[in-house]
PDB file of N, CA and C in Angstrom:
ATOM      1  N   UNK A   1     -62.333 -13.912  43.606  1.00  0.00           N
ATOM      2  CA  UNK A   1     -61.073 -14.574  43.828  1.00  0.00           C
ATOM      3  C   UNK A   1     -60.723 -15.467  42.626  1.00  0.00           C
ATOM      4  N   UNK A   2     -61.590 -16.029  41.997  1.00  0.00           N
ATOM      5  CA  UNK A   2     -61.304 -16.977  40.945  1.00  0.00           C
ATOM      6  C   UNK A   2     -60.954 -16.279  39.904  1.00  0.00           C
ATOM      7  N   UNK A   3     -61.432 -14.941  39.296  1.00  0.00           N
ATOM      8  CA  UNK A   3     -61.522 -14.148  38.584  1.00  0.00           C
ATOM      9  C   UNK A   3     -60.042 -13.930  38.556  1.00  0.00           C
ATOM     10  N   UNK A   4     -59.017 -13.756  39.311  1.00  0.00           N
ATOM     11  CA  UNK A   4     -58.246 -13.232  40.078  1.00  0.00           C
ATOM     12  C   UNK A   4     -57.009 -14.033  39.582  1.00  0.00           C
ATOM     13  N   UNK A   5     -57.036 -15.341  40.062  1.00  0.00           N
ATOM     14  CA  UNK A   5     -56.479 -16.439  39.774  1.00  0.00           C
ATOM     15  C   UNK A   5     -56.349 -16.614  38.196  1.00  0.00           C
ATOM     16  N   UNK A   6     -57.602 -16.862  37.410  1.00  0.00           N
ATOM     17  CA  UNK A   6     -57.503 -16.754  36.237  1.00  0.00           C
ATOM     18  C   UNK A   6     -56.565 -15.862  35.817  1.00  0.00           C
ATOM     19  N   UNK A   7     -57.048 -14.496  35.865  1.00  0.00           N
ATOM     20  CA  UNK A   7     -56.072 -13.434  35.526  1.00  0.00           C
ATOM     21  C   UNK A   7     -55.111 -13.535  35.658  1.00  0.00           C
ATOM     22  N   UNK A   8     -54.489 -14.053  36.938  1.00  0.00           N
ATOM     23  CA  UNK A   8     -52.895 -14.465  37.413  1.00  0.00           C
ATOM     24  C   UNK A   8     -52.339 -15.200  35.957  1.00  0.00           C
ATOM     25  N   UNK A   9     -52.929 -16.441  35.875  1.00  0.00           N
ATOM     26  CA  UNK A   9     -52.873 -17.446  35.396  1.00  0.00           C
ATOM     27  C   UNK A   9     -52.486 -17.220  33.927  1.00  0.00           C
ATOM     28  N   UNK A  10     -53.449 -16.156  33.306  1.00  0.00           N
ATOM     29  CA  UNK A  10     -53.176 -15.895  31.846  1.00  0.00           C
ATOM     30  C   UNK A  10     -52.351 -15.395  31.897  1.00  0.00           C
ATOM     31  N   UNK A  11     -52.123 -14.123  32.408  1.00  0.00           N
ATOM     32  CA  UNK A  11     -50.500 -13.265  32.585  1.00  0.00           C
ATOM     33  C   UNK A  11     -49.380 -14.078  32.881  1.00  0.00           C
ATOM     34  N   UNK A  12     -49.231 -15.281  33.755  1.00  0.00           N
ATOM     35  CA  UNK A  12     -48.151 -15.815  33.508  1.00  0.00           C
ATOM     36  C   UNK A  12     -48.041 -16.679  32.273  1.00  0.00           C
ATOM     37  N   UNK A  13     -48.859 -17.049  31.378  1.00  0.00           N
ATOM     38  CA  UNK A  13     -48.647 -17.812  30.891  1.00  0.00           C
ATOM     39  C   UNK A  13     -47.958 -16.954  29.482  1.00  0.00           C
ATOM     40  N   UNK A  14     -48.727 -15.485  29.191  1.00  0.00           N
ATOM     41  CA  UNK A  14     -48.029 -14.579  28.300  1.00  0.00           C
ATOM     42  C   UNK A  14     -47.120 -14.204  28.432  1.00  0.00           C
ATOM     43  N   UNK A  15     -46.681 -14.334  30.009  1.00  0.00           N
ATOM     44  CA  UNK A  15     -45.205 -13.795  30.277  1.00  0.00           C
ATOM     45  C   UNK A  15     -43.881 -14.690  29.735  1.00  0.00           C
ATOM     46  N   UNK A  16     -44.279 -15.635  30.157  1.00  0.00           N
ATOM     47  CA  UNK A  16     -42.880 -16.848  29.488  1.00  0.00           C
ATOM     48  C   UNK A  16     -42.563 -16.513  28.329  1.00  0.00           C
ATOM     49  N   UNK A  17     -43.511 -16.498  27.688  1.00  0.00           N
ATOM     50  CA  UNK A  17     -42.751 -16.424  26.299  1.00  0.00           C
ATOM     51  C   UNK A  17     -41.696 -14.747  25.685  1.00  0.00           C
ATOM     52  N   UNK A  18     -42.719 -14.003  26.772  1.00  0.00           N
ATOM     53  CA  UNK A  18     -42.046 -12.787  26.823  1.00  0.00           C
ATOM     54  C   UNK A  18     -40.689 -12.438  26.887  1.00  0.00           C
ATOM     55  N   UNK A  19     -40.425 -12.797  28.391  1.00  0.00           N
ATOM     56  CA  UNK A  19     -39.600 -13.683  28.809  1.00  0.00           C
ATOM     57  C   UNK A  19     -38.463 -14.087  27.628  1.00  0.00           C
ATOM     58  N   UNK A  20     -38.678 -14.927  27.461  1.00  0.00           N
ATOM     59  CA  UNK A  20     -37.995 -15.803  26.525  1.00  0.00           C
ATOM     60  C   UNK A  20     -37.696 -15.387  25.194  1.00  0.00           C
ATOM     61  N   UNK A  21     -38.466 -14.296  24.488  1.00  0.00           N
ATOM     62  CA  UNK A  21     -38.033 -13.350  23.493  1.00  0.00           C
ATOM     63  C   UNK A  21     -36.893 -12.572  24.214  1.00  0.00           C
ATOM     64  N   UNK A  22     -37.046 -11.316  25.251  1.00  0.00           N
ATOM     65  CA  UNK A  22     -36.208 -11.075  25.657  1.00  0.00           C
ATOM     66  C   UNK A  22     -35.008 -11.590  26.331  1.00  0.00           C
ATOM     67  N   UNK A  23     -34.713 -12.515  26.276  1.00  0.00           N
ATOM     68  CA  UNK A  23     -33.464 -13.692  26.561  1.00  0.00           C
ATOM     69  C   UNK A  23     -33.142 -13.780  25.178  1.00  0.00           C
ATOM     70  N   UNK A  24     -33.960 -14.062  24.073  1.00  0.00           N
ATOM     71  CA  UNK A  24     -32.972 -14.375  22.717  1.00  0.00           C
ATOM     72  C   UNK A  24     -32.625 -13.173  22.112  1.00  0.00           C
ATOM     73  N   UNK A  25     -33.105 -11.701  22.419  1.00  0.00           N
ATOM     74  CA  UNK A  25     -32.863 -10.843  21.616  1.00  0.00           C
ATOM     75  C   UNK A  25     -31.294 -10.247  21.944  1.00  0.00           C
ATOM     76  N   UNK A  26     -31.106 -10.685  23.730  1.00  0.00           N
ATOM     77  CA  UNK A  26     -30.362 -10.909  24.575  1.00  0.00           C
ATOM     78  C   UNK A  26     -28.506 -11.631  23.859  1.00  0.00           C
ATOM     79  N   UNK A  27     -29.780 -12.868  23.236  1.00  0.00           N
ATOM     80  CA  UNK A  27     -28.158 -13.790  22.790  1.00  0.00           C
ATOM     81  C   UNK A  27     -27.902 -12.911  21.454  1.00  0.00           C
ATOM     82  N   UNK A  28     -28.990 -12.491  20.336  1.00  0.00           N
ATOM     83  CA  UNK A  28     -28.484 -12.216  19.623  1.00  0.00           C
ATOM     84  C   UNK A  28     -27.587 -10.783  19.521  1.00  0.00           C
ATOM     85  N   UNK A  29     -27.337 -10.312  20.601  1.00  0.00           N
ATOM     86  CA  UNK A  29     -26.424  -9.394  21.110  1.00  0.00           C
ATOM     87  C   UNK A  29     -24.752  -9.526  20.274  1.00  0.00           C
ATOM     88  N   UNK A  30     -23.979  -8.740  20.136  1.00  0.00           N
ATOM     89  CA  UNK A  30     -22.573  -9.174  19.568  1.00  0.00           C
ATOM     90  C   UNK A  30     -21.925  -9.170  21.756  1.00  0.00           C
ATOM     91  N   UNK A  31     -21.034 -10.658  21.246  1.00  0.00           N
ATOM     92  CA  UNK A  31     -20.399 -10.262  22.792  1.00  0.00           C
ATOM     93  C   UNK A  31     -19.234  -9.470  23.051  1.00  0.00           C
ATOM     94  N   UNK A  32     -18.534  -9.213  24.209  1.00  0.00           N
ATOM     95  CA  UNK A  32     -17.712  -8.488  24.117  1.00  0.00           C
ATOM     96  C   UNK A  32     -16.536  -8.549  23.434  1.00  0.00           C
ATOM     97  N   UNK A  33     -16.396 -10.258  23.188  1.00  0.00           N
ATOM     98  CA  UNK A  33     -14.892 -10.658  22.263  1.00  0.00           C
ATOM     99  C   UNK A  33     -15.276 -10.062  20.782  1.00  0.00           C
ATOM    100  N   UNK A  34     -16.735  -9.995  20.420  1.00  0.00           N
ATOM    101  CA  UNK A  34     -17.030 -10.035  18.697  1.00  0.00           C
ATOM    102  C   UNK A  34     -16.732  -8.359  18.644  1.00  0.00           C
ATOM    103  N   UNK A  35     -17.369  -7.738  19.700  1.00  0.00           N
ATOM    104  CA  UNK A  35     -17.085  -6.094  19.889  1.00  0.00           C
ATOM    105  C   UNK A  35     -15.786  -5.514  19.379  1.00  0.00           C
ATOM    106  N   UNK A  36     -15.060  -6.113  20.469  1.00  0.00           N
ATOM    107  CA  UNK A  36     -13.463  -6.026  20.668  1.00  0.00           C
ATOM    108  C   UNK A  36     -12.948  -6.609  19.202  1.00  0.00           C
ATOM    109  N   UNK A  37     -13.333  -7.423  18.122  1.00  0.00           N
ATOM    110  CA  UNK A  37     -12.988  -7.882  16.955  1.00  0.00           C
ATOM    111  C   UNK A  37     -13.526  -6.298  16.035  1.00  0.00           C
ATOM    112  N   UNK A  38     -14.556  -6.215  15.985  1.00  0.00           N
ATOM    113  CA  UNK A  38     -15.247  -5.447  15.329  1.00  0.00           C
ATOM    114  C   UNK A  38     -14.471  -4.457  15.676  1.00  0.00           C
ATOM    115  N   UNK A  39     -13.948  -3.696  16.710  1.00  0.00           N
ATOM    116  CA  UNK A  39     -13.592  -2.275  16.938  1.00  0.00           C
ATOM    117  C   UNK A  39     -12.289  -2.491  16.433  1.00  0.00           C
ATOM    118  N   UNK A  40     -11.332  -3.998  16.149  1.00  0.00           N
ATOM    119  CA  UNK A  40      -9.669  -3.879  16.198  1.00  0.00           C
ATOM    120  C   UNK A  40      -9.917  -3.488  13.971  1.00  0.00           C
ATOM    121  N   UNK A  41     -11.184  -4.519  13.856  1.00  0.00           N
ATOM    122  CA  UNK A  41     -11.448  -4.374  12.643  1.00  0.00           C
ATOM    123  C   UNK A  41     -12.074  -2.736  11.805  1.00  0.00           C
ATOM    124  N   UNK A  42     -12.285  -2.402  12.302  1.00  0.00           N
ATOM    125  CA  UNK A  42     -12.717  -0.493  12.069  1.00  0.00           C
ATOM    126  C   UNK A  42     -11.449   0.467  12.221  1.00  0.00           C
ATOM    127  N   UNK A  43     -10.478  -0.090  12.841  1.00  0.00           N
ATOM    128  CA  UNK A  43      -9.477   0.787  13.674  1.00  0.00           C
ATOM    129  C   UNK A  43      -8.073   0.088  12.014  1.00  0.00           C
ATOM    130  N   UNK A  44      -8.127  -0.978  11.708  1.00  0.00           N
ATOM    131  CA  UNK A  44      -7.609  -1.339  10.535  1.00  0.00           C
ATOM    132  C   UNK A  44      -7.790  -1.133   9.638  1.00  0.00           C
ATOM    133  N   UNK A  45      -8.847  -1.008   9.114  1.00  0.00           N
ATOM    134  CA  UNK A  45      -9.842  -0.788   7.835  1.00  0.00           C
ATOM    135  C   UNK A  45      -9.224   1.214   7.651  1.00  0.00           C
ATOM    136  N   UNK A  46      -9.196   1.860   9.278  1.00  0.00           N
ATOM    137  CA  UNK A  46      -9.525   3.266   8.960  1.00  0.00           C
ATOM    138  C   UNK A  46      -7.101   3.364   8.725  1.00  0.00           C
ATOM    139  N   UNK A  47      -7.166   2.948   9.378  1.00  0.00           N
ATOM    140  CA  UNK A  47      -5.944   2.918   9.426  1.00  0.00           C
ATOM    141  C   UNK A  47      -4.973   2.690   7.827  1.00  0.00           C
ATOM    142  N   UNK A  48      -5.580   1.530   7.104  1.00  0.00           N
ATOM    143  CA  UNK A  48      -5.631   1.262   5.859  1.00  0.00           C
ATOM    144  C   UNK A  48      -6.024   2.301   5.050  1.00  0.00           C
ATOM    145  N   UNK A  49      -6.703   3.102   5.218  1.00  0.00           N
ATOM    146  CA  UNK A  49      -7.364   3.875   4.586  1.00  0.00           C
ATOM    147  C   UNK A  49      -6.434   5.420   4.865  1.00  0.00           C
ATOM    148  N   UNK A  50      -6.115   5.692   5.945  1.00  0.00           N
ATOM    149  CA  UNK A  50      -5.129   6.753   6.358  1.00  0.00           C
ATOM    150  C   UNK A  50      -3.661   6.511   5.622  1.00  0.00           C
ATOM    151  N   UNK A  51      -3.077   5.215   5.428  1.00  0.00           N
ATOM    152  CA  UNK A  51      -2.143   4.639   4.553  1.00  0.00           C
ATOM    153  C   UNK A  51      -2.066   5.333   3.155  1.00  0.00           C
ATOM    154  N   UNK A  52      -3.339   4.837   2.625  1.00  0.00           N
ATOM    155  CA  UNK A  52      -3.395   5.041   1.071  1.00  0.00           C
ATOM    156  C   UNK A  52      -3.147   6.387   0.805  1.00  0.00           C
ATOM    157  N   UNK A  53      -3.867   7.022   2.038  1.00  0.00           N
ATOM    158  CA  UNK A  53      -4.136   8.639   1.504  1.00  0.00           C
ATOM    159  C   UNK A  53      -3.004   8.789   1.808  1.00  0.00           C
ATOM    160  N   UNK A  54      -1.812   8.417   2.152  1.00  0.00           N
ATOM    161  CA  UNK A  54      -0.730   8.797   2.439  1.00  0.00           C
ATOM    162  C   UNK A  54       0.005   8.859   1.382  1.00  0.00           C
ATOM    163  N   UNK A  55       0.281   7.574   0.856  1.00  0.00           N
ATOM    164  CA  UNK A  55       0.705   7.243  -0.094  1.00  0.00           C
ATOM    165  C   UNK A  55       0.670   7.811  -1.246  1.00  0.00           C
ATOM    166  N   UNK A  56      -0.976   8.002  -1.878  1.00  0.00           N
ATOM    167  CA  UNK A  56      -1.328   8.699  -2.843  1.00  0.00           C
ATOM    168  C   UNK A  56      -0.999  10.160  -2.733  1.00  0.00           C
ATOM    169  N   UNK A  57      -0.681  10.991  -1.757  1.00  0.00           N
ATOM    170  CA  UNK A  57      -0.375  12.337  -1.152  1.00  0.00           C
ATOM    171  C   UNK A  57       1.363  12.108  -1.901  1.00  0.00           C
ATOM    172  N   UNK A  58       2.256  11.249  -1.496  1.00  0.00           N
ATOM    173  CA  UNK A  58       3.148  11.607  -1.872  1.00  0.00           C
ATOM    174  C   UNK A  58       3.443  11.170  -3.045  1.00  0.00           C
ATOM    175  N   UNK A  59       3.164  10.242  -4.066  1.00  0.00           N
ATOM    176  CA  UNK A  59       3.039   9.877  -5.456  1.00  0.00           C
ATOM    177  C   UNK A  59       2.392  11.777  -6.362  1.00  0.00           C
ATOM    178  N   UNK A  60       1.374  11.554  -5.539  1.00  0.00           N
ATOM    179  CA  UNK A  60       1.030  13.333  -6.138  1.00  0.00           C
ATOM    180  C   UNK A  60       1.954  14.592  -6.356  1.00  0.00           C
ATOM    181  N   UNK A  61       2.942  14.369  -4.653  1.00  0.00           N
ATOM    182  CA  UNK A  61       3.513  15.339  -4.938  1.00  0.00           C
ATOM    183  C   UNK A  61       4.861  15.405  -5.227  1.00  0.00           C
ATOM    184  N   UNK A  62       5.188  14.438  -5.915  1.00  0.00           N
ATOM    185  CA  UNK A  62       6.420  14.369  -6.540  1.00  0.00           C
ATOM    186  C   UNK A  62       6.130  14.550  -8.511  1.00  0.00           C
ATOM    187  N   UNK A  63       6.985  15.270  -8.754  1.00  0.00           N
ATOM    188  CA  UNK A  63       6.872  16.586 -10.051  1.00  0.00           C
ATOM    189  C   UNK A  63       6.937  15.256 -10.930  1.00  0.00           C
ATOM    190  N   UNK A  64       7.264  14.070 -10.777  1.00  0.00           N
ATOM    191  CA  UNK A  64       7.485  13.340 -12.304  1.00  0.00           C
ATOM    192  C   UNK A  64       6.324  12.004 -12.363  1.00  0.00           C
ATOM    193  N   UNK A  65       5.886  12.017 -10.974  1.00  0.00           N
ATOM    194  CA  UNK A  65       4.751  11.377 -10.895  1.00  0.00           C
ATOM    195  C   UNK A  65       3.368  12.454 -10.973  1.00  0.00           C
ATOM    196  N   UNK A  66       3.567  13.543 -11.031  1.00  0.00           N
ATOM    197  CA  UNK A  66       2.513  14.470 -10.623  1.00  0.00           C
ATOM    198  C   UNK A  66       1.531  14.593 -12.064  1.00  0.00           C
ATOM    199  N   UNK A  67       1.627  14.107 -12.977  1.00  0.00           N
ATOM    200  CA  UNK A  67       0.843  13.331 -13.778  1.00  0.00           C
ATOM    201  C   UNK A  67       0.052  12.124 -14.023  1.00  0.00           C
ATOM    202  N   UNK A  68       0.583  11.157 -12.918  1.00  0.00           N
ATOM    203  CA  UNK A  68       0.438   9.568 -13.027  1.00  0.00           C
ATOM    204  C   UNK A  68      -0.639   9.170 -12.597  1.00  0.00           C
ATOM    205  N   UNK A  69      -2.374   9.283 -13.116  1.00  0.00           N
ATOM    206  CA  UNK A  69      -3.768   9.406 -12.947  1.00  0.00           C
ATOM    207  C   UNK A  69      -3.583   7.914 -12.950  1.00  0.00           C
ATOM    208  N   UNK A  70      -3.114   7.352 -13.463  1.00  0.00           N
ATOM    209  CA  UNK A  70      -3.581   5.719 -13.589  1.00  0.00           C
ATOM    210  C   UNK A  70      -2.962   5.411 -12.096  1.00  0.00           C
ATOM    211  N   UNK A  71      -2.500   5.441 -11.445  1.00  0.00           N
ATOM    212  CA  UNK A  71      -1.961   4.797 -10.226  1.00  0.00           C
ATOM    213  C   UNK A  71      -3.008   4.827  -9.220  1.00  0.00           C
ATOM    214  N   UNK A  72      -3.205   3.163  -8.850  1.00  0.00           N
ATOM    215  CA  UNK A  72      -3.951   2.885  -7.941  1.00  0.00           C
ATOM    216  C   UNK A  72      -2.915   2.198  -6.482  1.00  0.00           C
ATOM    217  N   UNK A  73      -3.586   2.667  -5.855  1.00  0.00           N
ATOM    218  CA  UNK A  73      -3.654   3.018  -4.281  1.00  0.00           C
ATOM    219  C   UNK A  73      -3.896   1.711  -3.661  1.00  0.00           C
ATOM    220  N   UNK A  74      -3.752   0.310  -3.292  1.00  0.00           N
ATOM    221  CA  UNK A  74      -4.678   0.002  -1.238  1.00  0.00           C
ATOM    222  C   UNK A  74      -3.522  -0.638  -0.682  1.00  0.00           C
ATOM    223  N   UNK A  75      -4.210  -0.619   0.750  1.00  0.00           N
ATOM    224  CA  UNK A  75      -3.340  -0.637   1.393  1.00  0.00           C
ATOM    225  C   UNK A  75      -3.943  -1.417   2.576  1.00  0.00           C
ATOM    226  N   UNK A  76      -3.077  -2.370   3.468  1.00  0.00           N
ATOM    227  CA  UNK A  76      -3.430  -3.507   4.531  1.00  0.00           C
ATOM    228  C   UNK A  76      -2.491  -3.976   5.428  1.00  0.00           C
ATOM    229  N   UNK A  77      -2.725  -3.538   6.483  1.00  0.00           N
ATOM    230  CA  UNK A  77      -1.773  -4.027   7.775  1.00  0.00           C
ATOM    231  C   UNK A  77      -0.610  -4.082   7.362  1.00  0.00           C
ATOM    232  N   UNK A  78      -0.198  -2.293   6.569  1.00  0.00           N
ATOM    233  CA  UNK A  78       1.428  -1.695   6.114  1.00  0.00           C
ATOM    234  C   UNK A  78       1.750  -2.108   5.192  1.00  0.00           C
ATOM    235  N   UNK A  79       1.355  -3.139   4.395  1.00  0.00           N
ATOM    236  CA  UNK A  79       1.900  -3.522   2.712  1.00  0.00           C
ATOM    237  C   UNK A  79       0.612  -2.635   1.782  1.00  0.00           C
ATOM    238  N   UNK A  80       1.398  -2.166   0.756  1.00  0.00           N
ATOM    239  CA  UNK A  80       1.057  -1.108  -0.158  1.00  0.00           C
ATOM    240  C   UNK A  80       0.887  -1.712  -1.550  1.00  0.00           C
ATOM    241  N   UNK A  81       0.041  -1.891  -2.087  1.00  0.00           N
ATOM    242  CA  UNK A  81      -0.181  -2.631  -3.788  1.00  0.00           C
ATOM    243  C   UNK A  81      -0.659  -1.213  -4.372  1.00  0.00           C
ATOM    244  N   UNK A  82       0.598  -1.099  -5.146  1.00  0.00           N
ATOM    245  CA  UNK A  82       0.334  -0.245  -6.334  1.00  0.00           C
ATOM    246  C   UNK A  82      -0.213  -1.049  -7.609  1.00  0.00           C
ATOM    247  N   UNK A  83      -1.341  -0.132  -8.443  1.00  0.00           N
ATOM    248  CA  UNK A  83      -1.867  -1.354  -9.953  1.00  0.00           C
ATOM    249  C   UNK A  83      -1.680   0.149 -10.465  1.00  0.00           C
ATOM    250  N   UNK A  84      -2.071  -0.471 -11.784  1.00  0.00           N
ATOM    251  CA  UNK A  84      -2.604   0.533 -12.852  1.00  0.00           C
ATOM    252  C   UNK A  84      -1.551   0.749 -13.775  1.00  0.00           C
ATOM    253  N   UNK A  85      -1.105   1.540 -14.531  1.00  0.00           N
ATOM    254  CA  UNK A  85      -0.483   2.253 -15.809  1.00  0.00           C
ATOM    255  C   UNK A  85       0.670   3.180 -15.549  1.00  0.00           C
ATOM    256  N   UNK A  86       1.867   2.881 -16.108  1.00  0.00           N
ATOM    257  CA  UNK A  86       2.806   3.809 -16.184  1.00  0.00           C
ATOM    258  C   UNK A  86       3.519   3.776 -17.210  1.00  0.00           C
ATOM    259  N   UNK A  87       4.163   4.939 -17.969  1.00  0.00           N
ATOM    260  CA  UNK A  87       5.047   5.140 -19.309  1.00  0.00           C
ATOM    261  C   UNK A  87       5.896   4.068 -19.232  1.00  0.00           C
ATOM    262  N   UNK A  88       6.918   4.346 -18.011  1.00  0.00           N
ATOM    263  CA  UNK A  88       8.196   3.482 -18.152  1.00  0.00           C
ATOM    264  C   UNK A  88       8.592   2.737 -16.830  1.00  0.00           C
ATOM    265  N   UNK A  89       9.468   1.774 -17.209  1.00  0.00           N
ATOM    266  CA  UNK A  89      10.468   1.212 -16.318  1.00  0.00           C
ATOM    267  C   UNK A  89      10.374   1.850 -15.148  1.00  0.00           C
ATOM    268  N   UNK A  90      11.096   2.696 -15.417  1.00  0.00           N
ATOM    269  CA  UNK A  90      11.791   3.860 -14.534  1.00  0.00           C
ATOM    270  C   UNK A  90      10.408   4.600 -13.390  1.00  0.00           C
ATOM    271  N   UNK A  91       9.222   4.717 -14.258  1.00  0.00           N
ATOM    272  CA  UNK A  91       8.008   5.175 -13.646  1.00  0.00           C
ATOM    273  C   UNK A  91       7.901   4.481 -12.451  1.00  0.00           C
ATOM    274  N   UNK A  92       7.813   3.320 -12.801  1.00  0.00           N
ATOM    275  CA  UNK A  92       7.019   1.898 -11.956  1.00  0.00           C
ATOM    276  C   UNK A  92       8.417   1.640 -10.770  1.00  0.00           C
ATOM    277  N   UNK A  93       9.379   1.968 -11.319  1.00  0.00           N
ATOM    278  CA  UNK A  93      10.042   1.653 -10.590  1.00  0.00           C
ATOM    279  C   UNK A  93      10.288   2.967  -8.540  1.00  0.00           C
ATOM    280  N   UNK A  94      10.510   4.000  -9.859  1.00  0.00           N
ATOM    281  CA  UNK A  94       9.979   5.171  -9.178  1.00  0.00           C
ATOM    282  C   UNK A  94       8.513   5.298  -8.141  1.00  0.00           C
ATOM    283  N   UNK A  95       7.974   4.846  -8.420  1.00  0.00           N
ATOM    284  CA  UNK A  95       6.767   4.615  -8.334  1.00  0.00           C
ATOM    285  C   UNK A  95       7.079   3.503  -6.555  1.00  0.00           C
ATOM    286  N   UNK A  96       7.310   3.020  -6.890  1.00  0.00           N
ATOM    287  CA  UNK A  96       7.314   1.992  -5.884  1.00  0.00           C
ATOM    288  C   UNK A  96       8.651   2.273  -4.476  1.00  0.00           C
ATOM    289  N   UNK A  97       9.842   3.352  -4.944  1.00  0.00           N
ATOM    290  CA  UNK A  97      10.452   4.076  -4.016  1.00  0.00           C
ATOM    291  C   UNK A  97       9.544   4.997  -3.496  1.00  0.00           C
ATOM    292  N   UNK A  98       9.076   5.521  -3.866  1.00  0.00           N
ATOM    293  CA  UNK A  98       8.473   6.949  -3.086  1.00  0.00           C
ATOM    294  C   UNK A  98       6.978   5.858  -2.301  1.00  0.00           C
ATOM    295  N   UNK A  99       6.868   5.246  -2.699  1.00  0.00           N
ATOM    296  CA  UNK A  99       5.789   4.493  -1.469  1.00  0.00           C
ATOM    297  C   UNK A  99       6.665   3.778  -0.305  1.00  0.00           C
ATOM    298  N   UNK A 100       7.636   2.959  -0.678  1.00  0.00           N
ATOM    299  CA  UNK A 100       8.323   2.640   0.736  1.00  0.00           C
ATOM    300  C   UNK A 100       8.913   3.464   1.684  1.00  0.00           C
ATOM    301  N   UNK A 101       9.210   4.878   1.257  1.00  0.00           N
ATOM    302  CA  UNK A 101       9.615   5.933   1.708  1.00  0.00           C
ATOM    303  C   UNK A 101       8.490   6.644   2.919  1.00  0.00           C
ATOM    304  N   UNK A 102       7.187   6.261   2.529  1.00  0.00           N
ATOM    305  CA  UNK A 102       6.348   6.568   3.591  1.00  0.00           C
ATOM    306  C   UNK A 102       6.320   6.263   4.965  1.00  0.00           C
ATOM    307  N   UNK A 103       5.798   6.860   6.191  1.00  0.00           N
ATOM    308  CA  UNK A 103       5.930   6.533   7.490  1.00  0.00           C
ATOM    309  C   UNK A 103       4.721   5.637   7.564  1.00  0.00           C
ATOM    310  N   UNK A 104       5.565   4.457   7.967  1.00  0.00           N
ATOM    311  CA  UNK A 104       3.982   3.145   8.489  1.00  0.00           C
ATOM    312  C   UNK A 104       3.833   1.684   7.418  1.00  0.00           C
ATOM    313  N   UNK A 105       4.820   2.502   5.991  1.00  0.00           N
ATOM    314  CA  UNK A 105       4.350   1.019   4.731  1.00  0.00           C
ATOM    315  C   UNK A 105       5.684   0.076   5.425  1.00  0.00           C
ATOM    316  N   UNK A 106       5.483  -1.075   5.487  1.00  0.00           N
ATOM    317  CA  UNK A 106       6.100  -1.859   6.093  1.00  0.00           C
ATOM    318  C   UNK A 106       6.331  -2.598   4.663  1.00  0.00           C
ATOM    319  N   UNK A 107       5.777  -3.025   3.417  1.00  0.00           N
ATOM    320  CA  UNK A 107       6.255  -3.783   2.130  1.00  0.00           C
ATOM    321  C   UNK A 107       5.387  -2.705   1.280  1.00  0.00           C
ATOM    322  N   UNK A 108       5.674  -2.967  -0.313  1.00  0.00           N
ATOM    323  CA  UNK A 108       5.217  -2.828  -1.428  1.00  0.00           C
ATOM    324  C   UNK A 108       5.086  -3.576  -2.446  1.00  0.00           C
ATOM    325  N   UNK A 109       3.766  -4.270  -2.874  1.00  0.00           N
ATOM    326  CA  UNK A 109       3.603  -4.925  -3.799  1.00  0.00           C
ATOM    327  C   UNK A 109       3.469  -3.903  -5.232  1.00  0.00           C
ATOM    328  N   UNK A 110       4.640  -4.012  -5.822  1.00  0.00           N
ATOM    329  CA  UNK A 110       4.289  -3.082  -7.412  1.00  0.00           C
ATOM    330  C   UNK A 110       3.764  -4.121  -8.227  1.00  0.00           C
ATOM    331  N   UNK A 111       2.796  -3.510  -8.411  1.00  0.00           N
ATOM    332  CA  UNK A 111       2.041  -4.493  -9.476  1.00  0.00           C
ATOM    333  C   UNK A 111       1.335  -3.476 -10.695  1.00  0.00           C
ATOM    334  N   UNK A 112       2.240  -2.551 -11.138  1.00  0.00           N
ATOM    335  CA  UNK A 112       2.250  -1.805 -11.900  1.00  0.00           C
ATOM    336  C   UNK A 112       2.394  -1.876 -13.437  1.00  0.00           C
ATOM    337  N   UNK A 113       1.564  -1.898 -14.472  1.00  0.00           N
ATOM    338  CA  UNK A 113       2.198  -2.306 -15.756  1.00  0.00           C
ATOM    339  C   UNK A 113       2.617  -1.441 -16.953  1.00  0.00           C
ATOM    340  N   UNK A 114       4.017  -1.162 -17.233  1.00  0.00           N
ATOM    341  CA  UNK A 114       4.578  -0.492 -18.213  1.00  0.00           C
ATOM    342  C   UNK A 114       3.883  -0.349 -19.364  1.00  0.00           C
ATOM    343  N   UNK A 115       3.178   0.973 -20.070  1.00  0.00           N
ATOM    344  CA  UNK A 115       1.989   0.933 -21.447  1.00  0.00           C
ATOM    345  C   UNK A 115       2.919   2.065 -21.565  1.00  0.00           C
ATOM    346  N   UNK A 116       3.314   2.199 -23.172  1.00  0.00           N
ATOM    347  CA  UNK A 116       3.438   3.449 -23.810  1.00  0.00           C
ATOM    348  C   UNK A 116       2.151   4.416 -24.018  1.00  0.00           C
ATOM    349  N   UNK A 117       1.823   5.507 -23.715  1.00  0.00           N
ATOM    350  CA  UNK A 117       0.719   6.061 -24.278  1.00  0.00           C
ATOM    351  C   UNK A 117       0.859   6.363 -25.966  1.00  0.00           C
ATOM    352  N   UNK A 118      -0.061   6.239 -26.394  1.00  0.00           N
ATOM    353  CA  UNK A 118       0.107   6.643 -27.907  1.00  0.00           C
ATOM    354  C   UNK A 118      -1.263   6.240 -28.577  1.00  0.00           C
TER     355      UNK A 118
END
């Protein structure tokens, strides 16, 4: 019987702490609000990302941009920042119609800079 008791005795005493790991591994859980952040944040990020390719799709397929390798692409909750290199005026300017023209860009930051090649 004492034997018994002891035994009891040690097992509870290994258990608490057991216990008590599994309770913190518990907190360090994400909760459902951080979830619900995380999933609105993946669903933006991919969304952003469906944008650009949009964007860059129609910069491509227009015949006077269909050269324009320097043009950079991102894109964030519907505003569009174009960077990079273009011949002319007219490029950059061009450049920045055929992106507002897309379904979903809500602004366009041209931040495009006029270089002669040569």
């Amino acid at each position: 019987m004492m034997k018994t008791l002891i035994a009891a005795a040690v097992a509870a005493t290994f258990a608490v702490p057991v216990f008590a790991q599994k309770a913190e591994d518990k907190q360090s859980l994400p909760t459902a609000e951080e979830r619900a952040g995380n999933r609105q944040e993946v669903s933006r990020s991919a969304a952003g990302t469906a944008l650009t390719t949009k964007v860059k799709t129609a910069l491509a397929s227009d015949a006077g941009l269909k050269t324009m390798t320097d043009i950079n692409v991102d894109s964030a909750d519907g505003v569009v920042t174009l960077k990079g290199k273009v011949d002319s005026a007219d490029m950059k300017k061009k450049a920045g119609e055929i992106a507002k023209k897309v379904n979903g860009v809500k602004s366009v930051k041209n931040e495009l800079r006029v270089e002669k090649k040569g």
